[in-house]
C-alpha atoms as a PDB file:
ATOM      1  CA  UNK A   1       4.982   8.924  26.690  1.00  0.00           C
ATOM      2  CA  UNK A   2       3.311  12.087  25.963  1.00  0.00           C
ATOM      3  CA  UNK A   3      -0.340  10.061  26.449  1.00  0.00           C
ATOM      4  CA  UNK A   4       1.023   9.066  30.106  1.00  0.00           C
ATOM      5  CA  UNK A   5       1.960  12.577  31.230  1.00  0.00           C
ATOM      6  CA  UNK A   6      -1.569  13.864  29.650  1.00  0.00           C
ATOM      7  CA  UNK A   7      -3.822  11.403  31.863  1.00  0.00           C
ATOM      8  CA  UNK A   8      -1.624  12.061  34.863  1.00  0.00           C
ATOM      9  CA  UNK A   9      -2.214  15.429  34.530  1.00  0.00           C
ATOM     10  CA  UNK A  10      -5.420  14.694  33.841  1.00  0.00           C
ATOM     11  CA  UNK A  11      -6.129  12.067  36.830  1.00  0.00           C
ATOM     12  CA  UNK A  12      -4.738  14.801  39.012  1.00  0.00           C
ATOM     13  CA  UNK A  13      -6.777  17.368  38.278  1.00  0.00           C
ATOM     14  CA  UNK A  14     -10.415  15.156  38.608  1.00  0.00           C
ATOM     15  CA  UNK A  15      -9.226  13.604  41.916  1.00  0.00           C
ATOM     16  CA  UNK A  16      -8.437  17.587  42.949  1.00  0.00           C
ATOM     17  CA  UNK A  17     -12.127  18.857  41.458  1.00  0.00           C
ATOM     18  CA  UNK A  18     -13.573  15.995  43.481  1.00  0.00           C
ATOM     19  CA  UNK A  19     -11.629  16.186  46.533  1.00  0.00           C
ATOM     20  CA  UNK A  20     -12.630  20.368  46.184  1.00  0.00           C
ATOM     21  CA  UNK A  21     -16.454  19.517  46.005  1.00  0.00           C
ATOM     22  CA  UNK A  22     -16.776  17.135  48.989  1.00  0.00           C
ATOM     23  CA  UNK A  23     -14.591  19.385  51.883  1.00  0.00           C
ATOM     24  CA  UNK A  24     -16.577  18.986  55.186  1.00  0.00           C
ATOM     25  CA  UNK A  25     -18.147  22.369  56.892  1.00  0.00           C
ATOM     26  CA  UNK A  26     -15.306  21.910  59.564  1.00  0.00           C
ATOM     27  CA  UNK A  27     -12.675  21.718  56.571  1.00  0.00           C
ATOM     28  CA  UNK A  28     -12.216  17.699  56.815  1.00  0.00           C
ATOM     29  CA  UNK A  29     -12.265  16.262  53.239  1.00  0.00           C
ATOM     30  CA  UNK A  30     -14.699  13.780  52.766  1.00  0.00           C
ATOM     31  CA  UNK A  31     -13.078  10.655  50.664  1.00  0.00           C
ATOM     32  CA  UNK A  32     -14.863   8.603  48.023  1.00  0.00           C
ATOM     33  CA  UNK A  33     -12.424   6.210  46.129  1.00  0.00           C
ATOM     34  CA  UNK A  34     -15.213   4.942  44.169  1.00  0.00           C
ATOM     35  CA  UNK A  35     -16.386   8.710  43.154  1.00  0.00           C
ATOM     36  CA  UNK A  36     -12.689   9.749  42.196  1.00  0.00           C
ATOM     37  CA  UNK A  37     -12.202   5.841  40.295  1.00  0.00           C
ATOM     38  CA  UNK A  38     -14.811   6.318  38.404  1.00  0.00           C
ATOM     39  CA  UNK A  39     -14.182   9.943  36.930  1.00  0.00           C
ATOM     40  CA  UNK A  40     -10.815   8.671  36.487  1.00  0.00           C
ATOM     41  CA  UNK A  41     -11.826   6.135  34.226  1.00  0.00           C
ATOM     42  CA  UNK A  42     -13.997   8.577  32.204  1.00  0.00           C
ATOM     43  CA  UNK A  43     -11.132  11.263  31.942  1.00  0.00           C
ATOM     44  CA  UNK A  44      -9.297   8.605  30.694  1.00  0.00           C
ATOM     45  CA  UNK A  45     -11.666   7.359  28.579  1.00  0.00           C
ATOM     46  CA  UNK A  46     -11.860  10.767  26.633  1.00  0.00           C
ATOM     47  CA  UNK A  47      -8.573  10.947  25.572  1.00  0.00           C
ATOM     48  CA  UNK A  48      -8.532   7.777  24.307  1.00  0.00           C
ATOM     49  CA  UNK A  49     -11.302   8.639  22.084  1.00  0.00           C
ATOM     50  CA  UNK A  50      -9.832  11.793  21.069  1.00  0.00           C
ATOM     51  CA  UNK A  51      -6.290  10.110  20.424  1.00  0.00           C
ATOM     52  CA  UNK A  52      -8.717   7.079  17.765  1.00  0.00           C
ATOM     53  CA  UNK A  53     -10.447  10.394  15.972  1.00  0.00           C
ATOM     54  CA  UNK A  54      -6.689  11.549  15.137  1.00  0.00           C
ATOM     55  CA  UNK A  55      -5.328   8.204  13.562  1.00  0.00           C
ATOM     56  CA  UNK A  56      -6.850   8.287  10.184  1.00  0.00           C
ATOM     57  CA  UNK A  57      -5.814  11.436   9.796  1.00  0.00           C
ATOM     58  CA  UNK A  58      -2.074  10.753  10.842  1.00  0.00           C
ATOM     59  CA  UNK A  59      -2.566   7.476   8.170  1.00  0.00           C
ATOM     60  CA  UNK A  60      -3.813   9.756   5.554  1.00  0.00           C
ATOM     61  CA  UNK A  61      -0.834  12.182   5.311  1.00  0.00           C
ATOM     62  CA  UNK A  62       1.601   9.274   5.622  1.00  0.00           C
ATOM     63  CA  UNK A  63       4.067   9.029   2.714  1.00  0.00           C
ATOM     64  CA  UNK A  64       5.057   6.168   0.976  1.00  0.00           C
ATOM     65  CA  UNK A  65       8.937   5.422   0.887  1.00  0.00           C
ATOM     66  CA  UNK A  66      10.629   5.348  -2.520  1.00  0.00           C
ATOM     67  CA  UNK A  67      11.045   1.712  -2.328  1.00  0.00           C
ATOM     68  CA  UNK A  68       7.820   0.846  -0.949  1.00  0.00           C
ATOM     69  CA  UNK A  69       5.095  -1.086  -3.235  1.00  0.00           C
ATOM     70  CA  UNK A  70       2.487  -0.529  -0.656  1.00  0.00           C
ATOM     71  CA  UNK A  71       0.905   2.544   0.188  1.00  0.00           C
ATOM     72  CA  UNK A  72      -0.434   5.586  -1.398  1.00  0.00           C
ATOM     73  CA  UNK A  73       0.742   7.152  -4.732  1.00  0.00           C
ATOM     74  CA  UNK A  74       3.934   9.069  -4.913  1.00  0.00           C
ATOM     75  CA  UNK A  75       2.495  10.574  -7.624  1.00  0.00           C
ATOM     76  CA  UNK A  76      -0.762  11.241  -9.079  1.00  0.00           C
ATOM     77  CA  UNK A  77      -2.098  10.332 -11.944  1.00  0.00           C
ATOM     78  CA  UNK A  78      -2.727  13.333 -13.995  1.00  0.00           C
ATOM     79  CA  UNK A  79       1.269  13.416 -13.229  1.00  0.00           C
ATOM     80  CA  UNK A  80       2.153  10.005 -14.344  1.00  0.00           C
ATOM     81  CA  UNK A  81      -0.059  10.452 -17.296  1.00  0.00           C
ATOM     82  CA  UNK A  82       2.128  14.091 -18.301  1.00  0.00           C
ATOM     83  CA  UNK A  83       5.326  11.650 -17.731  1.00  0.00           C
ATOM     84  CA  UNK A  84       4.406   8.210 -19.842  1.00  0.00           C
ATOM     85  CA  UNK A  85       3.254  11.329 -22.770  1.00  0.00           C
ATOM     86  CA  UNK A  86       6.647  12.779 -22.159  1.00  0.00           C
ATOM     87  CA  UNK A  87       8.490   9.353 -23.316  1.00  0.00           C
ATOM     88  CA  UNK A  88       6.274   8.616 -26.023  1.00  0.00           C
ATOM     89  CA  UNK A  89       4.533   5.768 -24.405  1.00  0.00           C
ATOM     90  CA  UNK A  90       2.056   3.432 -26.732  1.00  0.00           C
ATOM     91  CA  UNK A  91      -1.377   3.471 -25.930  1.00  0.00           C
ATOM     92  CA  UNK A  92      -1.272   0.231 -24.394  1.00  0.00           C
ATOM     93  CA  UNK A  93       0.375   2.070 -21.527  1.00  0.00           C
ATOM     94  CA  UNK A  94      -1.609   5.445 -21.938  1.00  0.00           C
ATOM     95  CA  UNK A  95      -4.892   3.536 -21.825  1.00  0.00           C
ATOM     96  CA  UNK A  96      -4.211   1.154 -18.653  1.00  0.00           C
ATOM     97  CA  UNK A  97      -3.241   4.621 -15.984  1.00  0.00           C
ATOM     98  CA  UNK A  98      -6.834   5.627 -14.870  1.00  0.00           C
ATOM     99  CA  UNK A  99      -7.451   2.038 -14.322  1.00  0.00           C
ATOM    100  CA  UNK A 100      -4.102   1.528 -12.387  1.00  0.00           C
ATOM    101  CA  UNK A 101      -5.427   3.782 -10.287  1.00  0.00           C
ATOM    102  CA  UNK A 102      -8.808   2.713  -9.934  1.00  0.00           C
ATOM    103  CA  UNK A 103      -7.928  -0.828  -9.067  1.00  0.00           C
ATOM    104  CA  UNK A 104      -4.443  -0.902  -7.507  1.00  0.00           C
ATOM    105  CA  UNK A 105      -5.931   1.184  -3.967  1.00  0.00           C
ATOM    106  CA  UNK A 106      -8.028  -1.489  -3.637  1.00  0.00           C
ATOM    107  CA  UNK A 107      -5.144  -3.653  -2.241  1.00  0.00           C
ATOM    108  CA  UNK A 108      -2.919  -0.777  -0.497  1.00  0.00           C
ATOM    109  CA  UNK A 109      -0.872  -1.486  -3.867  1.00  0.00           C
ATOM    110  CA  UNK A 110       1.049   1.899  -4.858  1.00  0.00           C
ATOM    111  CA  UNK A 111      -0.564   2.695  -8.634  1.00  0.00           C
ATOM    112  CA  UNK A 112       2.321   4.734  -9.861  1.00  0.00           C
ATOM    113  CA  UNK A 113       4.804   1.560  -8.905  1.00  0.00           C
ATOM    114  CA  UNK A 114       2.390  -0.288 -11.487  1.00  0.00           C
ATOM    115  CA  UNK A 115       3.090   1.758 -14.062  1.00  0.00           C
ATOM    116  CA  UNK A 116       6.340   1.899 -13.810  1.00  0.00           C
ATOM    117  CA  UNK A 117       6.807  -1.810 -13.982  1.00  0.00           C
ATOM    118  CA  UNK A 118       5.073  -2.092 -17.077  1.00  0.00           C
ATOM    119  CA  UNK A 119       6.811   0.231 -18.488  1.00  0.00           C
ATOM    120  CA  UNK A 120       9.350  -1.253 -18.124  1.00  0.00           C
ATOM    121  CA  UNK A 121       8.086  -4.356 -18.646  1.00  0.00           C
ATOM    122  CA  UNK A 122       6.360  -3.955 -21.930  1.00  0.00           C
ATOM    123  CA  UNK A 123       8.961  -1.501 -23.270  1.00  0.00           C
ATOM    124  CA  UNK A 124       6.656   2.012 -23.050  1.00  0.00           C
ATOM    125  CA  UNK A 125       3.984  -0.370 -24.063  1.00  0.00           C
ATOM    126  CA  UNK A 126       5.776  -1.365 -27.572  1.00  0.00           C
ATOM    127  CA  UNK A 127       6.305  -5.088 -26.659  1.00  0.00           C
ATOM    128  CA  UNK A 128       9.530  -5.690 -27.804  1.00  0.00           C
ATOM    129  CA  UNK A 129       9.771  -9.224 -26.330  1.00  0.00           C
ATOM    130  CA  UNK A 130       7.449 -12.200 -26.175  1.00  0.00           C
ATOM    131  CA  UNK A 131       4.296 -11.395 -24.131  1.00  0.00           C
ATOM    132  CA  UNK A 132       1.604  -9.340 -26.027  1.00  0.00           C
ATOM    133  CA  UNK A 133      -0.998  -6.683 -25.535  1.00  0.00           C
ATOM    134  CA  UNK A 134      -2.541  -7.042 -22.546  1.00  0.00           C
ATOM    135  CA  UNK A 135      -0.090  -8.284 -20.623  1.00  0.00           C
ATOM    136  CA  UNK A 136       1.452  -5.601 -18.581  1.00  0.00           C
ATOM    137  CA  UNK A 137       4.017  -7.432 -16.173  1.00  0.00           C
ATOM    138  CA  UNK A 138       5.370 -10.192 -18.325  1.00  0.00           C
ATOM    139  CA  UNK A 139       3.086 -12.546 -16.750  1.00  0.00           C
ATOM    140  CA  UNK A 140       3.145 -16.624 -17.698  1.00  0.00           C
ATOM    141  CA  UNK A 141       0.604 -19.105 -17.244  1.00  0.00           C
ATOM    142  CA  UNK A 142       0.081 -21.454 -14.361  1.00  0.00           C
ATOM    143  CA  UNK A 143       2.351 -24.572 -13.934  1.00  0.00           C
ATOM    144  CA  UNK A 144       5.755 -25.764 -15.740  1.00  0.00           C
ATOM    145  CA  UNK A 145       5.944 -23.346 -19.206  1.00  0.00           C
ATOM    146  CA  UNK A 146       8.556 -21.838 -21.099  1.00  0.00           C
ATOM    147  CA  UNK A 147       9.600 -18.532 -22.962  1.00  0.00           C
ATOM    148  CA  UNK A 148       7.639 -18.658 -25.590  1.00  0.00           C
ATOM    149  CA  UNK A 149       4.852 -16.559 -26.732  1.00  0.00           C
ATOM    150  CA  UNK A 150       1.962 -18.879 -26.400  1.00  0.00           C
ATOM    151  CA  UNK A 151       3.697 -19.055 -22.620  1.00  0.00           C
ATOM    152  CA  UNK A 152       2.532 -15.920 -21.486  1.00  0.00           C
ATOM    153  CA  UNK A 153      -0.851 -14.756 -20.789  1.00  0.00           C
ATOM    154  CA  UNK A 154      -3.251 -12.439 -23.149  1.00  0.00           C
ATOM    155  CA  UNK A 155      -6.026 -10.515 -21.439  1.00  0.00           C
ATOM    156  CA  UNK A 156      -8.097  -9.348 -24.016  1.00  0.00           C
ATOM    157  CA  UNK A 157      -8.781  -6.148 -22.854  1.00  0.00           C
ATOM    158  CA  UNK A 158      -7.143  -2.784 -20.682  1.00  0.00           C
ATOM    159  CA  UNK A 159      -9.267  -3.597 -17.546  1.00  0.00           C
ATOM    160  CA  UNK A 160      -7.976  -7.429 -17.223  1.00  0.00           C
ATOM    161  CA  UNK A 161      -4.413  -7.010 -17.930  1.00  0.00           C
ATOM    162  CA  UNK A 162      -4.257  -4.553 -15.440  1.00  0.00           C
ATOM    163  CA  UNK A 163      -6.185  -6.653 -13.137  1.00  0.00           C
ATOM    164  CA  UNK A 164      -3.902  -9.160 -13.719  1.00  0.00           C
ATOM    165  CA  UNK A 165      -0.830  -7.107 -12.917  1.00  0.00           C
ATOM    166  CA  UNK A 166      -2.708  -5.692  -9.947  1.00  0.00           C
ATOM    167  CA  UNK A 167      -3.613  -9.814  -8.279  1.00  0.00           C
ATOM    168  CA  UNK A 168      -0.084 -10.873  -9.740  1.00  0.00           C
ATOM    169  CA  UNK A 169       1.340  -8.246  -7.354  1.00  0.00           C
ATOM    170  CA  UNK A 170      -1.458  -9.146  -4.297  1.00  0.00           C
ATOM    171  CA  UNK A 171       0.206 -12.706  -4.714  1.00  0.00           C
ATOM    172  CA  UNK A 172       3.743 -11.543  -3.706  1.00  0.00           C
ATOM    173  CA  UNK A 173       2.341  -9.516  -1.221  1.00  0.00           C
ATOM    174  CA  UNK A 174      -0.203 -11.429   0.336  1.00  0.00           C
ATOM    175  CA  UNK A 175      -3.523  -9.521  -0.690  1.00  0.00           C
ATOM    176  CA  UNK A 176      -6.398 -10.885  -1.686  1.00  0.00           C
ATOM    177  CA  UNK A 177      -7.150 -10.733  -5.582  1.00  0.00           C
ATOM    178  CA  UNK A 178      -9.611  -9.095  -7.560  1.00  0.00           C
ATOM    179  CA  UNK A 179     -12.294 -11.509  -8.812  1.00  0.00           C
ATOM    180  CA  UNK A 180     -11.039 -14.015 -10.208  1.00  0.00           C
ATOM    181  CA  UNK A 181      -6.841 -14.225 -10.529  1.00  0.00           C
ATOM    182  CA  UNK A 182      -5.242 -16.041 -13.382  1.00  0.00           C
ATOM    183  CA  UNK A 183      -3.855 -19.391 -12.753  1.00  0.00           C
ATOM    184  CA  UNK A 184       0.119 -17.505 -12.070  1.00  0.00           C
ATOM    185  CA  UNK A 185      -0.892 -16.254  -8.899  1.00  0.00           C
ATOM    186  CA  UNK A 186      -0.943 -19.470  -7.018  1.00  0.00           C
ATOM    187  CA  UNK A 187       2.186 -20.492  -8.516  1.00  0.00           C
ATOM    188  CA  UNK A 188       3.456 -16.756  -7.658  1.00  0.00           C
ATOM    189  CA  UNK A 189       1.415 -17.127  -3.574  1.00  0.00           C
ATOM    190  CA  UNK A 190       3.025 -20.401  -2.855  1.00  0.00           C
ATOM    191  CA  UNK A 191       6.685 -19.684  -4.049  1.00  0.00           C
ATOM    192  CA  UNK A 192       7.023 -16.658  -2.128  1.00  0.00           C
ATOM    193  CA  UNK A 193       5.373 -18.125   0.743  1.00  0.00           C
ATOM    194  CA  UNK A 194       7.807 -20.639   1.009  1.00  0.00           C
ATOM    195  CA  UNK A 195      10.745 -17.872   0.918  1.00  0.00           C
ATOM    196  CA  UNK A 196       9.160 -17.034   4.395  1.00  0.00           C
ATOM    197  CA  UNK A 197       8.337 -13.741   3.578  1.00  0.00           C
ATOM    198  CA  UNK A 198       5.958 -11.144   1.848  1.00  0.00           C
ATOM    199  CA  UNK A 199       7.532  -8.533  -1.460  1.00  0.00           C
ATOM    200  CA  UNK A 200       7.200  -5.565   0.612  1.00  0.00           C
ATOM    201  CA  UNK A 201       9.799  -3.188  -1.418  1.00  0.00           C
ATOM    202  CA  UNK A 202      10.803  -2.783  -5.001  1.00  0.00           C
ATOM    203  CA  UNK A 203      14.429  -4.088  -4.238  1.00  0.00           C
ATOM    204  CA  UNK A 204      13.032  -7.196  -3.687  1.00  0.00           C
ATOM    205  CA  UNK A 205      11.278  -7.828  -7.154  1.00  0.00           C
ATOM    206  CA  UNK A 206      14.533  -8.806  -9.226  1.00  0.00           C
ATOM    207  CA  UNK A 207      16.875 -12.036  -9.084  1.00  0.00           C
ATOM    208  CA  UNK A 208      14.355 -14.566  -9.394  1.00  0.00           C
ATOM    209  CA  UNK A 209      11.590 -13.090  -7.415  1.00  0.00           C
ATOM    210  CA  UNK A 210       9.234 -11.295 -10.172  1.00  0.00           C
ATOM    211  CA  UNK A 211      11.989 -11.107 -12.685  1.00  0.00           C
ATOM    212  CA  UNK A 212      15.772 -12.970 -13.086  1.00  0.00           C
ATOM    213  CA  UNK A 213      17.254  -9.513 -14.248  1.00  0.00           C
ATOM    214  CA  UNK A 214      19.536  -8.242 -10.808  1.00  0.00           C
ATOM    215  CA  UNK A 215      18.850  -5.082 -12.767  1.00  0.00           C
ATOM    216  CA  UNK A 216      15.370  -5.163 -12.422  1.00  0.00           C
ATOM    217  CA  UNK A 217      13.970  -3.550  -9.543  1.00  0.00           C
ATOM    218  CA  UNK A 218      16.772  -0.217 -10.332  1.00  0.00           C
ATOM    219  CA  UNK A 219      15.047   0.072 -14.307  1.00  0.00           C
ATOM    220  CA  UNK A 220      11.660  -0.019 -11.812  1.00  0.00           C
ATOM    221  CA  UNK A 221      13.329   2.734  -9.250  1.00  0.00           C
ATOM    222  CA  UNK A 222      14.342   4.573 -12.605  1.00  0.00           C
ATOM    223  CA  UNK A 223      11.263   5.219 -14.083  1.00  0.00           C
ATOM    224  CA  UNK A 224       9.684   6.438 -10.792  1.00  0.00           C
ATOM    225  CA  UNK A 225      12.300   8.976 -10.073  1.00  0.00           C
ATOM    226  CA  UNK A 226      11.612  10.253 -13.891  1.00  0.00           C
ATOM    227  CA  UNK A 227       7.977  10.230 -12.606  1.00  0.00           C
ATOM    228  CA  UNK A 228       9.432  12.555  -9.533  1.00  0.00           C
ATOM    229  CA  UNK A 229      11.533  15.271 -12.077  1.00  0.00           C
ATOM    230  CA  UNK A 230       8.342  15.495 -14.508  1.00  0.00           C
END
């Protein structure tokens, strides 16, 4: 609305600068409709350029919601780092942060989510349950598997489990991986592609989506509010 009332002011004021410039001797006005067109079109061509120039700026200082996965970082990472210290997280979590947010921006995939998941996930990086180091997300291999520990997937190193947690995410969300993904994340593309719909929030991880736990997504929420009072 506020575009429209700035080229009609705008369209105005040309047609009245041209109209000024081409008054007859005997005070006739002299009319060119091609003349006033065409600096109408340029007038408005202006603003539209100046209204593009302001748009990455408006995206820039946009904030993502508390339930949002995509977006910029609530929090940064020297932050998140002071709060995973703060609950005596392993260095299995400690060591995985800068990369979290090296790699999750790539995908417009919020970092500081990340880390809360696998906090959760891997128990402040103690692995109390049956995926090991460095598996961040609880994340299984490809096709028809169970529980067990020789179930899950074991990057061998910081970078690729958080790589892994970074494309496992991209799957439910329909980015593109990193390199290569593991074999999950065509299981993971397909089954949520045939819910009809893309993981867009962090409410919509638990009850069979990411995990079975209804709980889930609140133990995710939890962390990041912690992340918020550090």
């Amino acid at each position: 609305m506020c575009r429209l009332v700035r080229e009609c002011c705008m369209v105005r004021w040309v047609e009245h600068e041209v109209r000024a410039s081409l008054v007859a001797g005997g005070g006739e006005v002299v009319r060119y409709p091609a003349l006033v067109l065409a600096a109408v079109f340029l007038a408005t061509g202006l603003l539209f350029l100046a209204d593009s120039r302001t748009e990455p700026a408006l995206a820039a200082s946009g904030v993502r919601g508390p339930d949002q996965i995509l977006g910029a970082p609530r929090y940064g990472e020297k932050r998140v780092e002071g709060y995973a210290r703060s609950i005596d997280c392993s260095r299995y979590i400690m060591r995985t942060i800068p990369i979290y947010y090296r790699l999750a921006p790539r995908r417009n995939i919020a970092p500081d989510v990340l880390v809360a998941q696998a906090i959760v996930e891997t128990g402040r990086g103690y692995y109390g349950g049956d995926s090991r180091p460095w598996n961040m997300a609880g994340i299984k291999k490809g096709g028809m598997v169970g529980d067990a520990p020789k179930d899950f997937e074991r990057p061998e190193t910081a970078y690729e489990g958080v790589r892994m947690h970074v494309n496992h995410m991209a799957a439910y969300t329909h980015k593109r991986p990193i390199g290569t993904p593991h074999d999950r994340f065509y299981d993971a593309r397909a089954a949520q592609k045939a819910r009809g719909s893309w993981v867009r929030r962090i409410s919509q991880l638990g009850d069979g989506i990411w995990a079975e736990d209804p709980t889930y997504a609140r133990k995710i929420r939890h962390q990041l509010d912690n992340m918020g009072r550090t």
